[in-house]
PDB file of N, CA and C in Angstrom:
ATOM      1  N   UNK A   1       0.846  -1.171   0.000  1.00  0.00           N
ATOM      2  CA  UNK A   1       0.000   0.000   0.000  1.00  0.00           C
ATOM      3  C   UNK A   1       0.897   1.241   0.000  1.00  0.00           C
ATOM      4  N   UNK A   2       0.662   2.282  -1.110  1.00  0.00           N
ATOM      5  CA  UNK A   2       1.223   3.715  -0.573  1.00  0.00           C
ATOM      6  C   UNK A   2       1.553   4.174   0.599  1.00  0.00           C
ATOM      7  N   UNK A   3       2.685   4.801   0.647  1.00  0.00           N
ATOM      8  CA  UNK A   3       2.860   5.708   1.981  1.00  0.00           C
ATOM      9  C   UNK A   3       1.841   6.292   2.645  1.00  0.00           C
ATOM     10  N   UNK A   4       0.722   7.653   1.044  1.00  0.00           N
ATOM     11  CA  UNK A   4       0.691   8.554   1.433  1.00  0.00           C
ATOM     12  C   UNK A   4      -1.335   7.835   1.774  1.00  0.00           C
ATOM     13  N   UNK A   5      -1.688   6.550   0.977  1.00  0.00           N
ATOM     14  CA  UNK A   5      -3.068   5.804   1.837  1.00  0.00           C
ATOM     15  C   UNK A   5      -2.253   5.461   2.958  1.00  0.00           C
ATOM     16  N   UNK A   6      -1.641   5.072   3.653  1.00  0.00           N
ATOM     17  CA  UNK A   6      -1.442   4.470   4.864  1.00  0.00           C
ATOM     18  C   UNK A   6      -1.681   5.607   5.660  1.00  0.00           C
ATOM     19  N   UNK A   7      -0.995   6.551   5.368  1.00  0.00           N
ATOM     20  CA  UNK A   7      -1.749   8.175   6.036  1.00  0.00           C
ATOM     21  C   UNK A   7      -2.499   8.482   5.698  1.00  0.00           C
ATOM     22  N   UNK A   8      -3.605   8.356   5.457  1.00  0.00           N
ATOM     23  CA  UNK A   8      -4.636   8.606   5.156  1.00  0.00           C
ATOM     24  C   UNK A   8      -5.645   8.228   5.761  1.00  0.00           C
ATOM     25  N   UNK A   9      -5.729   6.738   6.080  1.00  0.00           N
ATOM     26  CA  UNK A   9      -5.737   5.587   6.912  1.00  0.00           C
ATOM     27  C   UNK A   9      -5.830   5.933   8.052  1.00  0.00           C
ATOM     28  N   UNK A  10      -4.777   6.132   8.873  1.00  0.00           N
ATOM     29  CA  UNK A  10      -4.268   6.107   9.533  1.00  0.00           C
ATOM     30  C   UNK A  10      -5.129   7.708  10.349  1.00  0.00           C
ATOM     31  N   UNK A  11      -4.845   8.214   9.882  1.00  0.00           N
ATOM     32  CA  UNK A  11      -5.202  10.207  10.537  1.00  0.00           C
ATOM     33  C   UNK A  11      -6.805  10.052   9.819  1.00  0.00           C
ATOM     34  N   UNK A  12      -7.447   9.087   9.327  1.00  0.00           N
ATOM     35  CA  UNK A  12      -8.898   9.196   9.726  1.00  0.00           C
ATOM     36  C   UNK A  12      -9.195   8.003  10.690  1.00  0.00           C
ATOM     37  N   UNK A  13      -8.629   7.408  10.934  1.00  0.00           N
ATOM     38  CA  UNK A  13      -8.948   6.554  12.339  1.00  0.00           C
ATOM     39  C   UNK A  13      -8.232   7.385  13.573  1.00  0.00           C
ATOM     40  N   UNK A  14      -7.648   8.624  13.555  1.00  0.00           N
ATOM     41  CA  UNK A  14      -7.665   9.228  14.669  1.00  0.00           C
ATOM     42  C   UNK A  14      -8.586  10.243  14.443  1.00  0.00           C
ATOM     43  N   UNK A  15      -8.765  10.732  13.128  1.00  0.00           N
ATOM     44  CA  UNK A  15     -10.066  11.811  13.746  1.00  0.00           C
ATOM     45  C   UNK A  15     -11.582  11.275  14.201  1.00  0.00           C
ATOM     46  N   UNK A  16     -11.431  10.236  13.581  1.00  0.00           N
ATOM     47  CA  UNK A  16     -12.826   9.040  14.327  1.00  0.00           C
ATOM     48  C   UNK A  16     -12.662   8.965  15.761  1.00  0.00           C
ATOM     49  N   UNK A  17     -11.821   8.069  15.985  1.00  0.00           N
ATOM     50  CA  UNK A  17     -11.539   8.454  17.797  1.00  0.00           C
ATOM     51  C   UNK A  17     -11.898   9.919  18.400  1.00  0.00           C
ATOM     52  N   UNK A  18     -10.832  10.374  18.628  1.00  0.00           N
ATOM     53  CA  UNK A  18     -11.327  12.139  18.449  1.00  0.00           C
ATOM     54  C   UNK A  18     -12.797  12.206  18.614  1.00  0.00           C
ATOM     55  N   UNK A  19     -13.766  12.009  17.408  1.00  0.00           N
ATOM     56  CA  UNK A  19     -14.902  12.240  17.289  1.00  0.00           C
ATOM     57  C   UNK A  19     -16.175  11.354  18.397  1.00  0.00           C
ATOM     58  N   UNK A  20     -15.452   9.802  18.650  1.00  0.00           N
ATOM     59  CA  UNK A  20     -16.231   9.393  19.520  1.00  0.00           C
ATOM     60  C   UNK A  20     -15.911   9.809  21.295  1.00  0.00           C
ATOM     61  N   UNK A  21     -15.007  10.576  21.239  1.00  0.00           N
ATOM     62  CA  UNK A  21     -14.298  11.164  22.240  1.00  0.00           C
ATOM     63  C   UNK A  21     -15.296  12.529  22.510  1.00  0.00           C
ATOM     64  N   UNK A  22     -15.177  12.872  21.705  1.00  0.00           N
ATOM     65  CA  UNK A  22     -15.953  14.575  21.754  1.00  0.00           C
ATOM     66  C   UNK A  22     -17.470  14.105  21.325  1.00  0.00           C
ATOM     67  N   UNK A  23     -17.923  12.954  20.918  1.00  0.00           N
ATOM     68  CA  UNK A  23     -19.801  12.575  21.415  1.00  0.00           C
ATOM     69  C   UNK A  23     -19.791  12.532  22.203  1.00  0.00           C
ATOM     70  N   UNK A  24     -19.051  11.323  23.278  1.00  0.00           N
ATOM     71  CA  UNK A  24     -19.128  11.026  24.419  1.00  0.00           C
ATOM     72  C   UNK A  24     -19.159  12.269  25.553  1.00  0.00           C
ATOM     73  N   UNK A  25     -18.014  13.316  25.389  1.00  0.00           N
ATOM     74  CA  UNK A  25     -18.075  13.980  26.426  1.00  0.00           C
ATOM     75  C   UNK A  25     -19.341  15.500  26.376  1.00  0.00           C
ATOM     76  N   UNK A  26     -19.884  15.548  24.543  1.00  0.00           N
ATOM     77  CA  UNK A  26     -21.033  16.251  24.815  1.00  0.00           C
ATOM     78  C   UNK A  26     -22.618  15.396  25.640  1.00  0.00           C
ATOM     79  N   UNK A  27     -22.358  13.940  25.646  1.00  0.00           N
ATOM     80  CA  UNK A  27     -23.082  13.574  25.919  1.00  0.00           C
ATOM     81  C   UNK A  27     -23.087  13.243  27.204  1.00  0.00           C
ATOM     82  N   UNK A  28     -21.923  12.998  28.036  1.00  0.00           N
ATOM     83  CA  UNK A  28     -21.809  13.046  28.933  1.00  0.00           C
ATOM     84  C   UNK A  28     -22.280  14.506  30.112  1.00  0.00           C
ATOM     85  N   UNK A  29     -21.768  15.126  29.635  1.00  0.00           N
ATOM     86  CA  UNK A  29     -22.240  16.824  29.825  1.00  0.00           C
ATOM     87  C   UNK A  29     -23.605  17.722  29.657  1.00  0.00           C
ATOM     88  N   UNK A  30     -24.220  16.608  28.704  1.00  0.00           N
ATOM     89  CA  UNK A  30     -25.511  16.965  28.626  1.00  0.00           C
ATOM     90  C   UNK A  30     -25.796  18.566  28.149  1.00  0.00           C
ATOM     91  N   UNK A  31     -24.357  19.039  27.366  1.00  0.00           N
ATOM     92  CA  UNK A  31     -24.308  20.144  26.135  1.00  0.00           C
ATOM     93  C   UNK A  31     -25.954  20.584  26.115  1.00  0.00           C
ATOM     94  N   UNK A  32     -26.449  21.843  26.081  1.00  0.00           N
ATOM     95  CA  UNK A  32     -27.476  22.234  25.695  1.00  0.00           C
ATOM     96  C   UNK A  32     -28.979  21.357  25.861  1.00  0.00           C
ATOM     97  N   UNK A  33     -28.541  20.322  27.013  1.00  0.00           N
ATOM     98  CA  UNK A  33     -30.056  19.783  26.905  1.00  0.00           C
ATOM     99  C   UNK A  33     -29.923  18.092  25.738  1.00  0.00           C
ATOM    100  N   UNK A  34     -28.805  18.148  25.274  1.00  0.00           N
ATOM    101  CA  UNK A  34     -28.929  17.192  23.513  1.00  0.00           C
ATOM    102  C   UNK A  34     -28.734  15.731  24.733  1.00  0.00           C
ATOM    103  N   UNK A  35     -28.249  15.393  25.568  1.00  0.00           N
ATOM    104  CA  UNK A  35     -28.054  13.772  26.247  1.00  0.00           C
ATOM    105  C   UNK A  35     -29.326  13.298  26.390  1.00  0.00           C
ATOM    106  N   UNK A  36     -30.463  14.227  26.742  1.00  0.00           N
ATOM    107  CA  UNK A  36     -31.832  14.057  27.269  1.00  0.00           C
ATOM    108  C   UNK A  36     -32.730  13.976  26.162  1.00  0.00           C
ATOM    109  N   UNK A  37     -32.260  14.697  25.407  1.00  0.00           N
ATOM    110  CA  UNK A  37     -33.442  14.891  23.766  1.00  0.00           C
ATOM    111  C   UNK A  37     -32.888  13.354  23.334  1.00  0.00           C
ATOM    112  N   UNK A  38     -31.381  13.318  23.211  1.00  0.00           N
ATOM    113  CA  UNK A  38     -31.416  12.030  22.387  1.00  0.00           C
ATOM    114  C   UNK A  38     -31.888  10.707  23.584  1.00  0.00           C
ATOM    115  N   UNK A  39     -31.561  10.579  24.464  1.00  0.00           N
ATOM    116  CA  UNK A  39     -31.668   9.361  25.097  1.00  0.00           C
ATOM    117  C   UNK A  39     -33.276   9.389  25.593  1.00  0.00           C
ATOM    118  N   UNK A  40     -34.139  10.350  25.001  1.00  0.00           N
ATOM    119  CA  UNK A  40     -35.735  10.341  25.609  1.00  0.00           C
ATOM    120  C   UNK A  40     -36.432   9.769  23.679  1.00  0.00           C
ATOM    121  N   UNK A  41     -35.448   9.908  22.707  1.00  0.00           N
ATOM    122  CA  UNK A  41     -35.921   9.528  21.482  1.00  0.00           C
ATOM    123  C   UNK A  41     -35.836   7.713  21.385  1.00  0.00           C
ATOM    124  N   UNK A  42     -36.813   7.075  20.471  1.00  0.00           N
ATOM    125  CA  UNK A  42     -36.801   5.984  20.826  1.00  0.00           C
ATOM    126  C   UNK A  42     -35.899   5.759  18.920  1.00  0.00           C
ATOM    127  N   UNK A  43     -35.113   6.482  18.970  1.00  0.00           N
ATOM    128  CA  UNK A  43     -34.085   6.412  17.752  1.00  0.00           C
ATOM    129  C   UNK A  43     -32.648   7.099  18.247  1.00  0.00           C
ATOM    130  N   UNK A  44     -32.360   6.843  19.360  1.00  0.00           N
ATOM    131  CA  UNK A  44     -30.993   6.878  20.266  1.00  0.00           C
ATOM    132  C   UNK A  44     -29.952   6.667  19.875  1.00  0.00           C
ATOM    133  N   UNK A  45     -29.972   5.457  18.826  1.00  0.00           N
ATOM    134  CA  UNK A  45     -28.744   5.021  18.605  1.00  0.00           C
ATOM    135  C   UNK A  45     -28.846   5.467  17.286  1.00  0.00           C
ATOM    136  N   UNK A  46     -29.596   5.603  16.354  1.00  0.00           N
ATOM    137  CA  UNK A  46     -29.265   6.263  15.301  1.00  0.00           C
ATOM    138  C   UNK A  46     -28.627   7.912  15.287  1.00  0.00           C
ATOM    139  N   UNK A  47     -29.280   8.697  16.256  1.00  0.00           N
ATOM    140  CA  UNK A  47     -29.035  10.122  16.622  1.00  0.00           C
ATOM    141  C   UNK A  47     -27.336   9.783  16.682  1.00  0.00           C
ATOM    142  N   UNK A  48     -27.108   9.127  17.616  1.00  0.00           N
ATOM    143  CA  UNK A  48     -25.844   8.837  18.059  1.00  0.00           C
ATOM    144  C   UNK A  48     -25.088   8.194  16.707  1.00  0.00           C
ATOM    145  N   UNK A  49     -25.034   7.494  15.999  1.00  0.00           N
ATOM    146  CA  UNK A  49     -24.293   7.409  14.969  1.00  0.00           C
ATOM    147  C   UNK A  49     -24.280   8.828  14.231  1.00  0.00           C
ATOM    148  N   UNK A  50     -25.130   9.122  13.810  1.00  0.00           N
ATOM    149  CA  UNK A  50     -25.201  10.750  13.047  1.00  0.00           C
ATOM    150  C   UNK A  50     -23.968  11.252  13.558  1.00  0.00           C
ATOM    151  N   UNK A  51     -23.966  11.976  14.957  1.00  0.00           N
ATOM    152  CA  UNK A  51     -23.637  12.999  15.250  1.00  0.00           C
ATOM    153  C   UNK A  51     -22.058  12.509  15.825  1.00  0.00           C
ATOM    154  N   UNK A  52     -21.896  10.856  15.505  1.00  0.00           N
ATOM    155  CA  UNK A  52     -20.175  10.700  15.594  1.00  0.00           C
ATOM    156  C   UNK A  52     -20.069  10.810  14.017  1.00  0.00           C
ATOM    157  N   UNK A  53     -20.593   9.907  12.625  1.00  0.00           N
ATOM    158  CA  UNK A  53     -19.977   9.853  12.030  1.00  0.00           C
ATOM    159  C   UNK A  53     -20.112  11.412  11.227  1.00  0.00           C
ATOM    160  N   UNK A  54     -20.721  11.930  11.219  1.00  0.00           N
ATOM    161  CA  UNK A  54     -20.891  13.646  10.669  1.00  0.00           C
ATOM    162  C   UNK A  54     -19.370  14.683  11.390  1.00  0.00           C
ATOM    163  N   UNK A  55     -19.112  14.092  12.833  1.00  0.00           N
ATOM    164  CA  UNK A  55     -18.312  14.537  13.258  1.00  0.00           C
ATOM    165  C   UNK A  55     -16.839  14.223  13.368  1.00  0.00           C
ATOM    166  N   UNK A  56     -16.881  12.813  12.823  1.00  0.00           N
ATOM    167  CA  UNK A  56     -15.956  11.995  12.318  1.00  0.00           C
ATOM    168  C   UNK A  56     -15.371  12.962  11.598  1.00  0.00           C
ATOM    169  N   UNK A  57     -16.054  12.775   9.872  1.00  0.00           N
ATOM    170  CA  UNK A  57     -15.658  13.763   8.825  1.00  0.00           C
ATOM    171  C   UNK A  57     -15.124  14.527   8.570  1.00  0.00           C
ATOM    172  N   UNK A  58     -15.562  15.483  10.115  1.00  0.00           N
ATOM    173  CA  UNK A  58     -14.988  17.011   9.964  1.00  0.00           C
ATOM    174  C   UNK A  58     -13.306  16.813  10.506  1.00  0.00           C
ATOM    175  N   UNK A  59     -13.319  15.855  11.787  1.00  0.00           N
ATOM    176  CA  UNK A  59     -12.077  16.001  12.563  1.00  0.00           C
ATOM    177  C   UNK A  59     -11.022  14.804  11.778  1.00  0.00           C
ATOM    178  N   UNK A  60     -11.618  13.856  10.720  1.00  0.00           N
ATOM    179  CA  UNK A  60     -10.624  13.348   9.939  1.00  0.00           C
ATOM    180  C   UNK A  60     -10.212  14.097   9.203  1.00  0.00           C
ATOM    181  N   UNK A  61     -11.275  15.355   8.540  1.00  0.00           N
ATOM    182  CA  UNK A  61     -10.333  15.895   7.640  1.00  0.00           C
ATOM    183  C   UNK A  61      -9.220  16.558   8.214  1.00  0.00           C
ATOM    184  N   UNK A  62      -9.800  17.224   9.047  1.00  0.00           N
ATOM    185  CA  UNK A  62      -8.569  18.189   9.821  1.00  0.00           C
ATOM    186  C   UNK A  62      -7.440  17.175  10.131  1.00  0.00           C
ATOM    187  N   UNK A  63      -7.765  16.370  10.999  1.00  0.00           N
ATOM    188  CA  UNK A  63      -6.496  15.737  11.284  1.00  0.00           C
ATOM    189  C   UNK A  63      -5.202  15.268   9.927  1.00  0.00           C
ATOM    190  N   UNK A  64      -6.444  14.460   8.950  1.00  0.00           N
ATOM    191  CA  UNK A  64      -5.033  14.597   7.579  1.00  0.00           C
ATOM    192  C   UNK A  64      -4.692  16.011   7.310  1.00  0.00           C
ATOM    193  N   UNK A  65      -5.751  17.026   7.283  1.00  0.00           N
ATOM    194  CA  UNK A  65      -4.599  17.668   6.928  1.00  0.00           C
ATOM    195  C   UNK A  65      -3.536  18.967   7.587  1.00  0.00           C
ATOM    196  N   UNK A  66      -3.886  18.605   9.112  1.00  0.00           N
ATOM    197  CA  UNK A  66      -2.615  19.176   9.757  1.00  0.00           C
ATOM    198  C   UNK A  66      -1.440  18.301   9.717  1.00  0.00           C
ATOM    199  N   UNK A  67      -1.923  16.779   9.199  1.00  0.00           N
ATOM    200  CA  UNK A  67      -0.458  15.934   9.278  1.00  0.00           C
ATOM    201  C   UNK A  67       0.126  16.494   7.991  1.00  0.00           C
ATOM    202  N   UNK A  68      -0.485  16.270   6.630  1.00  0.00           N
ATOM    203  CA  UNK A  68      -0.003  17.083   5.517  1.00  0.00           C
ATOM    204  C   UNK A  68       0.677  18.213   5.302  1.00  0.00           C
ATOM    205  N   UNK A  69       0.257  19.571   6.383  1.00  0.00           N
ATOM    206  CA  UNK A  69       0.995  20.171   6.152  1.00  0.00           C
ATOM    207  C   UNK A  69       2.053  20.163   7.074  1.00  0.00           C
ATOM    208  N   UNK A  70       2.263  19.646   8.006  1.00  0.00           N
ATOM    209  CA  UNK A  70       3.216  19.178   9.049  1.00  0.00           C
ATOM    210  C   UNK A  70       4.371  18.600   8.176  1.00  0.00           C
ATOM    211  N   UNK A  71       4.320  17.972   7.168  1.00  0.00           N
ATOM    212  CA  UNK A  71       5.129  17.306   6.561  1.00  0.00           C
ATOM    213  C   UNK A  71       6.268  18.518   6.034  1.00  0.00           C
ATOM    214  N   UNK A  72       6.293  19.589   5.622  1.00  0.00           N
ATOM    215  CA  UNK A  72       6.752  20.584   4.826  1.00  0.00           C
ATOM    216  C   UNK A  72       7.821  20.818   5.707  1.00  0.00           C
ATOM    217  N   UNK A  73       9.243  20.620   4.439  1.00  0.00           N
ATOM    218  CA  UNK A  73      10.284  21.048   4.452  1.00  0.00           C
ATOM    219  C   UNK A  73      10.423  22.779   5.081  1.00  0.00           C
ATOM    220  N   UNK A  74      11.470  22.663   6.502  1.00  0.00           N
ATOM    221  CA  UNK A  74      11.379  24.209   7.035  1.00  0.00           C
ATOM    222  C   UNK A  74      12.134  24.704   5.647  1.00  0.00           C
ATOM    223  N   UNK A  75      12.477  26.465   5.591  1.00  0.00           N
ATOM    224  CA  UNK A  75      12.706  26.616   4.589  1.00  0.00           C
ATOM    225  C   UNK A  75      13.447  27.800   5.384  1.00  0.00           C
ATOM    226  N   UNK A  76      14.841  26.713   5.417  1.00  0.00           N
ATOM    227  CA  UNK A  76      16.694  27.860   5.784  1.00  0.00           C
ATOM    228  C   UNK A  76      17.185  29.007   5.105  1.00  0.00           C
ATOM    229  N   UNK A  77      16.591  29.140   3.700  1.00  0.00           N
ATOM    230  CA  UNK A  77      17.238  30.121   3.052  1.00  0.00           C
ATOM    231  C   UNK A  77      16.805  31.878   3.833  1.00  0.00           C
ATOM    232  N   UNK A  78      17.621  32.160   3.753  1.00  0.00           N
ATOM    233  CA  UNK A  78      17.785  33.891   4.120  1.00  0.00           C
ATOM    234  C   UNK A  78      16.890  34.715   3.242  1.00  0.00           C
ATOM    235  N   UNK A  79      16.016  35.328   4.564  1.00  0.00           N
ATOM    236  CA  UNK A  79      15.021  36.222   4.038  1.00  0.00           C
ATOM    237  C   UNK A  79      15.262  37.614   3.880  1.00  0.00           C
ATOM    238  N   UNK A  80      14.710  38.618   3.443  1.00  0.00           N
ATOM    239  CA  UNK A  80      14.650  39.652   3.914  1.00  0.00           C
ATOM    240  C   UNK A  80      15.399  40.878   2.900  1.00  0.00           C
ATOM    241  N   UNK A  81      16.287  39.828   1.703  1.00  0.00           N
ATOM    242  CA  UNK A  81      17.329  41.036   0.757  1.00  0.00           C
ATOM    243  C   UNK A  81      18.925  40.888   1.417  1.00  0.00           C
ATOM    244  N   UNK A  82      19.428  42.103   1.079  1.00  0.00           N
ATOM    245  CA  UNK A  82      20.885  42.252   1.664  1.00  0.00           C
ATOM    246  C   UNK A  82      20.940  43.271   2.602  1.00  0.00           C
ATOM    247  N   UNK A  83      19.784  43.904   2.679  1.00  0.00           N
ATOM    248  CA  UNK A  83      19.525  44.955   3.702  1.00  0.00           C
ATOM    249  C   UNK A  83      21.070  45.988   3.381  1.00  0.00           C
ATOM    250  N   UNK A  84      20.268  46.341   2.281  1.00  0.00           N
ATOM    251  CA  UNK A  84      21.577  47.583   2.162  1.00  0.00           C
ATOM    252  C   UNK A  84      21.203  49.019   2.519  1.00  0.00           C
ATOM    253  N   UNK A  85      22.025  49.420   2.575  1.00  0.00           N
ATOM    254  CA  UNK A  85      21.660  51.077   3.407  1.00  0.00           C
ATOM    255  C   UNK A  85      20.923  51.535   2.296  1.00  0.00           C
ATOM    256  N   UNK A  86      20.374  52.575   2.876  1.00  0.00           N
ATOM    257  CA  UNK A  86      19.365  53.439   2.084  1.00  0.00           C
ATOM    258  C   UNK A  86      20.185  54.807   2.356  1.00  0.00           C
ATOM    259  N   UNK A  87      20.298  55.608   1.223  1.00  0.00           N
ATOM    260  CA  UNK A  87      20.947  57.005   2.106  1.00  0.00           C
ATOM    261  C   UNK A  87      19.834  57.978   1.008  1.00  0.00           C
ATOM    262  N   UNK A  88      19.309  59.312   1.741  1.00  0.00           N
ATOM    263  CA  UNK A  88      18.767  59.993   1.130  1.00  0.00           C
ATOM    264  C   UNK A  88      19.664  60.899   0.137  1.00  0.00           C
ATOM    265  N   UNK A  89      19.415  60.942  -0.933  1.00  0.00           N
ATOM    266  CA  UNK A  89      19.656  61.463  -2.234  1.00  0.00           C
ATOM    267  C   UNK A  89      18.772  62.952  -2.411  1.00  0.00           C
ATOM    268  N   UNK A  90      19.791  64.098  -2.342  1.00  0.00           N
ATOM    269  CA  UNK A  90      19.106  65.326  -2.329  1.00  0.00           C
ATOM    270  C   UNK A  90      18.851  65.805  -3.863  1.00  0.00           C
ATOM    271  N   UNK A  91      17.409  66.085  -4.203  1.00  0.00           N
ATOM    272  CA  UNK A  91      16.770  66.221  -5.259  1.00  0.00           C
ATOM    273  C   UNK A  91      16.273  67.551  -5.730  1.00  0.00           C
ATOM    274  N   UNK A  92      16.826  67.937  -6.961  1.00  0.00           N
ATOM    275  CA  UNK A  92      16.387  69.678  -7.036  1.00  0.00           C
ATOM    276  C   UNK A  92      15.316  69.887  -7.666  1.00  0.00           C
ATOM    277  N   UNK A  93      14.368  70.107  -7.555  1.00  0.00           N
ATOM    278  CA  UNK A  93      13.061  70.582  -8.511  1.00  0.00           C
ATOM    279  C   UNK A  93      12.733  71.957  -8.758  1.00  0.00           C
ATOM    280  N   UNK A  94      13.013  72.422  -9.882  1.00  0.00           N
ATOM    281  CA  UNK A  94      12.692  73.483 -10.357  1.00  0.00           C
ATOM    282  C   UNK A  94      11.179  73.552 -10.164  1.00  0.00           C
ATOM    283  N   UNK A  95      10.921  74.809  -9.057  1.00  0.00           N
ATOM    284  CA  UNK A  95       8.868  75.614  -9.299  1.00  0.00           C
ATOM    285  C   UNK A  95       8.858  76.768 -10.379  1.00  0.00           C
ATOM    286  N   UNK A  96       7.939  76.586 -10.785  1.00  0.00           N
ATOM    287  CA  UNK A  96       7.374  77.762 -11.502  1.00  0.00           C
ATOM    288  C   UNK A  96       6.064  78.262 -11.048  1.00  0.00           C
ATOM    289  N   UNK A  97       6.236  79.619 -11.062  1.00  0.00           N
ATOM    290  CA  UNK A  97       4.719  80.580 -10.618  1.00  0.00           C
ATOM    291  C   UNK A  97       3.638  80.104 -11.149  1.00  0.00           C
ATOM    292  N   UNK A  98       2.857  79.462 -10.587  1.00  0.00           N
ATOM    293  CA  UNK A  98       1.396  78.869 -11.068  1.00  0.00           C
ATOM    294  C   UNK A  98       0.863  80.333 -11.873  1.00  0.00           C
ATOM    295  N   UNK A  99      -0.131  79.525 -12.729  1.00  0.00           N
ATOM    296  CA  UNK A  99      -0.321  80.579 -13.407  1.00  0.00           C
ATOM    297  C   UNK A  99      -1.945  79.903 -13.253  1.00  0.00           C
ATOM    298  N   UNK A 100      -3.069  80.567 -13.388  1.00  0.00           N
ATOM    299  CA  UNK A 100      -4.630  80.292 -13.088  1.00  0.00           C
ATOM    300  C   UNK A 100      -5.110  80.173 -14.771  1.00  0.00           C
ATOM    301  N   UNK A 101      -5.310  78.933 -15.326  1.00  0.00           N
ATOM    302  CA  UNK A 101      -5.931  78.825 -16.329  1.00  0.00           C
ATOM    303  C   UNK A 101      -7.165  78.695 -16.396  1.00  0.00           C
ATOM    304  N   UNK A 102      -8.393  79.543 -17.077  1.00  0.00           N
ATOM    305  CA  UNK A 102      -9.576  79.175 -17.142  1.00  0.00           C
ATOM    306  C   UNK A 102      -9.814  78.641 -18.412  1.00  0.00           C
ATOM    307  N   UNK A 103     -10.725  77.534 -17.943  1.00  0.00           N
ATOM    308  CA  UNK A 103     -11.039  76.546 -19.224  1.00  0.00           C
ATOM    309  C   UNK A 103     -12.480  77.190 -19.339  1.00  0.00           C
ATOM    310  N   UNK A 104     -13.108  76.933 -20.831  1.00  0.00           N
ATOM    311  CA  UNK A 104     -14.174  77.226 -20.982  1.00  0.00           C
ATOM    312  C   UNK A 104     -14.701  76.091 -21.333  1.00  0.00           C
ATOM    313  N   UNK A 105     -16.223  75.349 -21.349  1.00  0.00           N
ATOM    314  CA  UNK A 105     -16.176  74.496 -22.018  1.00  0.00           C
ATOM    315  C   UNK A 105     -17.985  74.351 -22.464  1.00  0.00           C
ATOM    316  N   UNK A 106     -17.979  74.852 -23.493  1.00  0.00           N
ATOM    317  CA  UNK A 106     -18.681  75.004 -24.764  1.00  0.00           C
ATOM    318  C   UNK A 106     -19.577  73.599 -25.211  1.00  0.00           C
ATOM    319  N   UNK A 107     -21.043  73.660 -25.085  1.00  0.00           N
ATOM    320  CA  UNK A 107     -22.086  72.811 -25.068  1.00  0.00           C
ATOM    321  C   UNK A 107     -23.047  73.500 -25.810  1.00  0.00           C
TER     322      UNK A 107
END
């Protein structure tokens, strides 16, 4: 099997865990009232699959892909330029006396 299915594999059977980890302890906690709504429904165990494997999903994805980008080469090269001096350069600009032009403009 590939490296990169074996991780794959692998970091969605921990975001599954994870997920029956975080049912358990909203259900344990009784979050908003939801331990009592589901365990007073006479479809308990379906509620309860829903709301691991929906939550599965979300925390497998995440989990592959903080391992994914975890993988990335740090990157040693020198940032920033050569940081060379800057020196101000004195600049002459010739003014001339404004002069007030009126435009006309003819319709």
């Amino acid at each position: 099997m590939p490296r990169l299915i074996g991780l794959y594999i692998r970091q969605c059977a921990i975001g599954f865990a994870v997920s029956a980890a975080f049912v358990a302890l909203l259900l344990w906690f009784d979050v908003a009232g939801l331990s009592r709504l589901v365990f007073a429904s006479d479809m308990a165990v379906v509620a309860i699959l829903m709301l691991w494997v929906m939550n599965g999903i979300v925390f497998a994805g995440v989990q592959f892909a903080w391992a994914v980008m975890s993988m990335a080469e740090r990157d040693e090269t020198p940032r920033g330029g050569k940081r060379l001096r800057l020196e101000p350069v004195p600049v002459k600009v010739g003014a001339e006396k404004r002069r007030d032009h009126q435009t006309t403009v003819g319709y």
